[in-house]
N, C-alpha and C. Protein backbone atom coordinates (compact mmCIF):
# COMPACT_ATOMS: atom_id res chain seq x y z
N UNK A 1 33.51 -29.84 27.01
CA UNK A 1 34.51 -29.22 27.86
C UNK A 1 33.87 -28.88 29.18
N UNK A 2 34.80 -28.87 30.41
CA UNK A 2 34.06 -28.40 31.55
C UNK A 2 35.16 -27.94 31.97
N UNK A 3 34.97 -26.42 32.49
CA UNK A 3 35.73 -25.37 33.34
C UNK A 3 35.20 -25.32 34.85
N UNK A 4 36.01 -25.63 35.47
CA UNK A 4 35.74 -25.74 37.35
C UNK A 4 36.72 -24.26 37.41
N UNK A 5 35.94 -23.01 37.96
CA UNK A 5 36.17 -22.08 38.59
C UNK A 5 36.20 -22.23 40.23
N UNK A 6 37.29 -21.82 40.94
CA UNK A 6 37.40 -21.74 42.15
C UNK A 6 37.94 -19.97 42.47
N UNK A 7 37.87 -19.85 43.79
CA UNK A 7 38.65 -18.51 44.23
C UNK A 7 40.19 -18.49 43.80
N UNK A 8 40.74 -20.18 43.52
CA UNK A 8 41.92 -19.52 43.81
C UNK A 8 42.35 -20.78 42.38
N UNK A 9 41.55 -21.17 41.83
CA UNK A 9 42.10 -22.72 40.81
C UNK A 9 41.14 -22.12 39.98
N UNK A 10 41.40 -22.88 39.00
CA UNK A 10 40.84 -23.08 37.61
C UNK A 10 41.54 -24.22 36.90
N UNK A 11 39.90 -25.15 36.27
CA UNK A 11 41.10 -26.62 35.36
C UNK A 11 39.76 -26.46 34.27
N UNK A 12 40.16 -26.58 33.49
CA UNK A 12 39.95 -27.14 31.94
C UNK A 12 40.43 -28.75 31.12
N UNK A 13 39.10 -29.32 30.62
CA UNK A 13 39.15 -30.46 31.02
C UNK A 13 38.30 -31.11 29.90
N UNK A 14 38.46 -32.25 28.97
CA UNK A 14 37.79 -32.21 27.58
C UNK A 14 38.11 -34.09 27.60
N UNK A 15 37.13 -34.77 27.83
CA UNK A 15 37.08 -35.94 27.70
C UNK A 15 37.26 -36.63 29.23
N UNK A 16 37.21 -35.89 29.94
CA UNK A 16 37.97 -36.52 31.55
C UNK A 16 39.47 -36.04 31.48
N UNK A 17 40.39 -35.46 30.56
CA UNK A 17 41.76 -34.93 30.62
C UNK A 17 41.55 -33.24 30.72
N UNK A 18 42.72 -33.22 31.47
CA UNK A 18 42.98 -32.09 32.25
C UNK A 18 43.39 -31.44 30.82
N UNK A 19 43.29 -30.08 30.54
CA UNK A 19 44.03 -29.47 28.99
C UNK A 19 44.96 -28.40 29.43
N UNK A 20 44.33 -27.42 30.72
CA UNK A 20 45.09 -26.63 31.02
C UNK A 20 44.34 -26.31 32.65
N UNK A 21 45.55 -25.60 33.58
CA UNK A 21 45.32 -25.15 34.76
C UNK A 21 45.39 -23.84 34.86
N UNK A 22 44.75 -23.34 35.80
CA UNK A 22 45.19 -22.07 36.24
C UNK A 22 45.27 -21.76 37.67
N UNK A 23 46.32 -21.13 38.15
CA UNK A 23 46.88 -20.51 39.51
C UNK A 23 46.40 -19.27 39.93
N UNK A 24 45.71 -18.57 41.28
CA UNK A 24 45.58 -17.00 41.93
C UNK A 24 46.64 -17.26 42.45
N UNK A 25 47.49 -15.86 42.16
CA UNK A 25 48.58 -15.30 42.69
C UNK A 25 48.66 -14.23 42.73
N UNK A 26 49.58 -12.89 43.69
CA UNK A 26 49.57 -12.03 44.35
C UNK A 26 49.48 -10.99 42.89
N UNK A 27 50.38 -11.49 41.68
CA UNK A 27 50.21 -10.86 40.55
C UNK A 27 49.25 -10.90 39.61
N UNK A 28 48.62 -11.90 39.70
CA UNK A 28 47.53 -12.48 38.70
C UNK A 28 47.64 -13.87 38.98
N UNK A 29 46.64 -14.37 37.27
CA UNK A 29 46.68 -15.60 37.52
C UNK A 29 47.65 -16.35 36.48
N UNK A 30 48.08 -17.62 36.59
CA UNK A 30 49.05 -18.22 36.26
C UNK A 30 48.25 -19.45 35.12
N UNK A 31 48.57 -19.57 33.89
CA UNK A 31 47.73 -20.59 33.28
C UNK A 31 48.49 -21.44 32.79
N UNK A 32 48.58 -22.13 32.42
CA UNK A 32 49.73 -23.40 32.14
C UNK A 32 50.11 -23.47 30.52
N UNK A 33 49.06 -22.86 29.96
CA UNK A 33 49.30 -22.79 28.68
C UNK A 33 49.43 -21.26 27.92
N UNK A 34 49.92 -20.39 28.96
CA UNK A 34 49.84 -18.92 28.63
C UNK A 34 51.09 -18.65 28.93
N UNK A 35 52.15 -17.37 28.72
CA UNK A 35 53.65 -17.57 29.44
C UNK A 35 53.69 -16.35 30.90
N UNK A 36 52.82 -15.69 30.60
CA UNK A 36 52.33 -14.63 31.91
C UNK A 36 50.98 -14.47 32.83
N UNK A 37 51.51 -13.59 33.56
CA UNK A 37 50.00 -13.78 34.30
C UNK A 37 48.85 -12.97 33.50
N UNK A 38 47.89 -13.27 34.02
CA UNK A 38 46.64 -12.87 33.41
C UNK A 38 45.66 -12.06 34.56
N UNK A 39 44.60 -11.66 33.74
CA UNK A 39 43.19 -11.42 35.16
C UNK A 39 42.59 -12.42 34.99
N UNK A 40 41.83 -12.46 36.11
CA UNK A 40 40.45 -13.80 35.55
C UNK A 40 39.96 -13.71 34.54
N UNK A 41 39.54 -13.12 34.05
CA UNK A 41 38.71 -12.81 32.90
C UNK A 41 39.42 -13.43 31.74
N UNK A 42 40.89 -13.04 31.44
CA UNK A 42 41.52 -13.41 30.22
C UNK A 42 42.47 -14.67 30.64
N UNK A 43 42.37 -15.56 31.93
CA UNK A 43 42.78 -16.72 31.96
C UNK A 43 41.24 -17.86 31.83
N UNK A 44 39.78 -17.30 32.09
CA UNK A 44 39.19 -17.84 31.58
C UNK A 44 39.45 -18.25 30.09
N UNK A 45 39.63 -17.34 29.26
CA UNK A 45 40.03 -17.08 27.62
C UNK A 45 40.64 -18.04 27.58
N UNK A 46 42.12 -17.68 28.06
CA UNK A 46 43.43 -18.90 27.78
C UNK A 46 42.67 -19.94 28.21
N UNK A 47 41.98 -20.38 28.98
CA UNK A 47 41.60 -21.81 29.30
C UNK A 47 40.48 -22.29 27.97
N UNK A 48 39.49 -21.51 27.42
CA UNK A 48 38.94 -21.72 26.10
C UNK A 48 39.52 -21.98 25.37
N UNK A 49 40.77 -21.30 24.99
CA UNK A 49 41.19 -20.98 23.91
C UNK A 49 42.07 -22.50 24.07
N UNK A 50 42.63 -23.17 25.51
CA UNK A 50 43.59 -24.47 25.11
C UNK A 50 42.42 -25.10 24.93
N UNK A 51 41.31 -25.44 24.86
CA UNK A 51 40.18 -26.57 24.59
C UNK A 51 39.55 -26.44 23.27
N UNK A 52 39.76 -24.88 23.03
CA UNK A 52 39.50 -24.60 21.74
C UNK A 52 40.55 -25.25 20.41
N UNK A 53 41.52 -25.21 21.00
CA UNK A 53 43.11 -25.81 19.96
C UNK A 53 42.95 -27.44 20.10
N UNK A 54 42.50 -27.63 21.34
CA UNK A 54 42.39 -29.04 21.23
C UNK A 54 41.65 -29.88 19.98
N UNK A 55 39.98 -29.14 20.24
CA UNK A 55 39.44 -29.68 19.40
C UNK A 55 38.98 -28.92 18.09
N UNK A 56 39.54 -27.96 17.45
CA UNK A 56 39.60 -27.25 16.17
C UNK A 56 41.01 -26.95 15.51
N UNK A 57 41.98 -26.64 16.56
CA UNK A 57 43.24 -26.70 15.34
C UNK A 57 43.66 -25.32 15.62
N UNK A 58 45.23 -24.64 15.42
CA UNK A 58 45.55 -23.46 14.94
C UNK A 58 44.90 -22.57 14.08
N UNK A 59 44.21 -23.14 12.69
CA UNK A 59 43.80 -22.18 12.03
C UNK A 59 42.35 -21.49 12.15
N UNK A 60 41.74 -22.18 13.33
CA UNK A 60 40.69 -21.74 13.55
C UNK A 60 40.26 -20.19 13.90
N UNK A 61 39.26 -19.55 13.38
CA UNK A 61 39.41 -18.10 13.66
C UNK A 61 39.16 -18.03 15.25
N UNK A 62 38.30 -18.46 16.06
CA UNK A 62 38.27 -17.69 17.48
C UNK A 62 39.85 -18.13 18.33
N UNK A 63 40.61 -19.11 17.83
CA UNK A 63 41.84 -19.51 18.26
C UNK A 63 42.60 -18.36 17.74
N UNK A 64 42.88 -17.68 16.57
CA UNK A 64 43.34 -16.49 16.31
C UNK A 64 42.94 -15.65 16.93
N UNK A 65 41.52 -15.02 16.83
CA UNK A 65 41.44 -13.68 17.77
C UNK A 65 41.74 -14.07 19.11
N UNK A 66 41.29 -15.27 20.08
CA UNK A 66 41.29 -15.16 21.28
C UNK A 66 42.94 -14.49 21.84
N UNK A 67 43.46 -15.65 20.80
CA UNK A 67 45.50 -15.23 21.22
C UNK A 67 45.82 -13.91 20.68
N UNK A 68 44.99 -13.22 19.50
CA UNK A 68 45.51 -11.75 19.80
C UNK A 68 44.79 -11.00 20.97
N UNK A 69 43.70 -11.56 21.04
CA UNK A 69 43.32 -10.65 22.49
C UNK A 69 43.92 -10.79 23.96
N UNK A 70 44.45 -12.09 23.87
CA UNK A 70 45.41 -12.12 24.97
C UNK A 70 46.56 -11.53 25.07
N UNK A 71 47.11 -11.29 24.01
CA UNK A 71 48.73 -11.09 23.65
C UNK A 71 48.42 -9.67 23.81
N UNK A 72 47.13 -8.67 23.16
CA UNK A 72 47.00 -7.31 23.92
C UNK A 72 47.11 -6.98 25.76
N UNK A 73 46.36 -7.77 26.14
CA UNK A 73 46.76 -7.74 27.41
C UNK A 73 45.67 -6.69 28.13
C-alpha cells in the first residue's frame, strides 16, 4: 500500500489502484470511503482501514476496531 499525504489531498493506493481519497475542507476532511468529515488523523485511519478491507476482509479484527474508532469520532 502507499499513502501520498499532501496539505490538502490524500490517496490510498494498493497495486497501482486508487482504493480511497481524501479532501481538506473548511470542516474537515472528506474520505471517499467514510460518510463524514474527519481530522487528519482519523482520515489517515479511514484510508488504512479501505486498504485494510481490501486485502483482509470484514472480519478482520483491526477492520473492526479501526471502524469503531472512527464511528466514536
Amino acid at each position: 500500500m502507499a499513502l501520498e499525504i499532501t496539505e490538502t489531498t490524500m490517496t490510498a493506493t494498493a497495486n497501482g489502484e486508487v482504493l480511497a481519497t481524501g479532501t481538506r475542507s473548511d470542516c474537515g476532511w472528506h474520505v471517499t470511503t467514510w460518510p463524514r468529515p474527519l481530522d487528519r488523523n482519523a482520515a489517515i485511519t479511514a484510508l488504512m482501514l479501505a486498504e485494510r478491507l481490501a486485502t483482509h476482509g470484514e472480519d478482520d479484527p483491526c477492520v473492526i476496531e479501526w471502524r469503531r474508532e472512527l464511528s466514536r469520532g
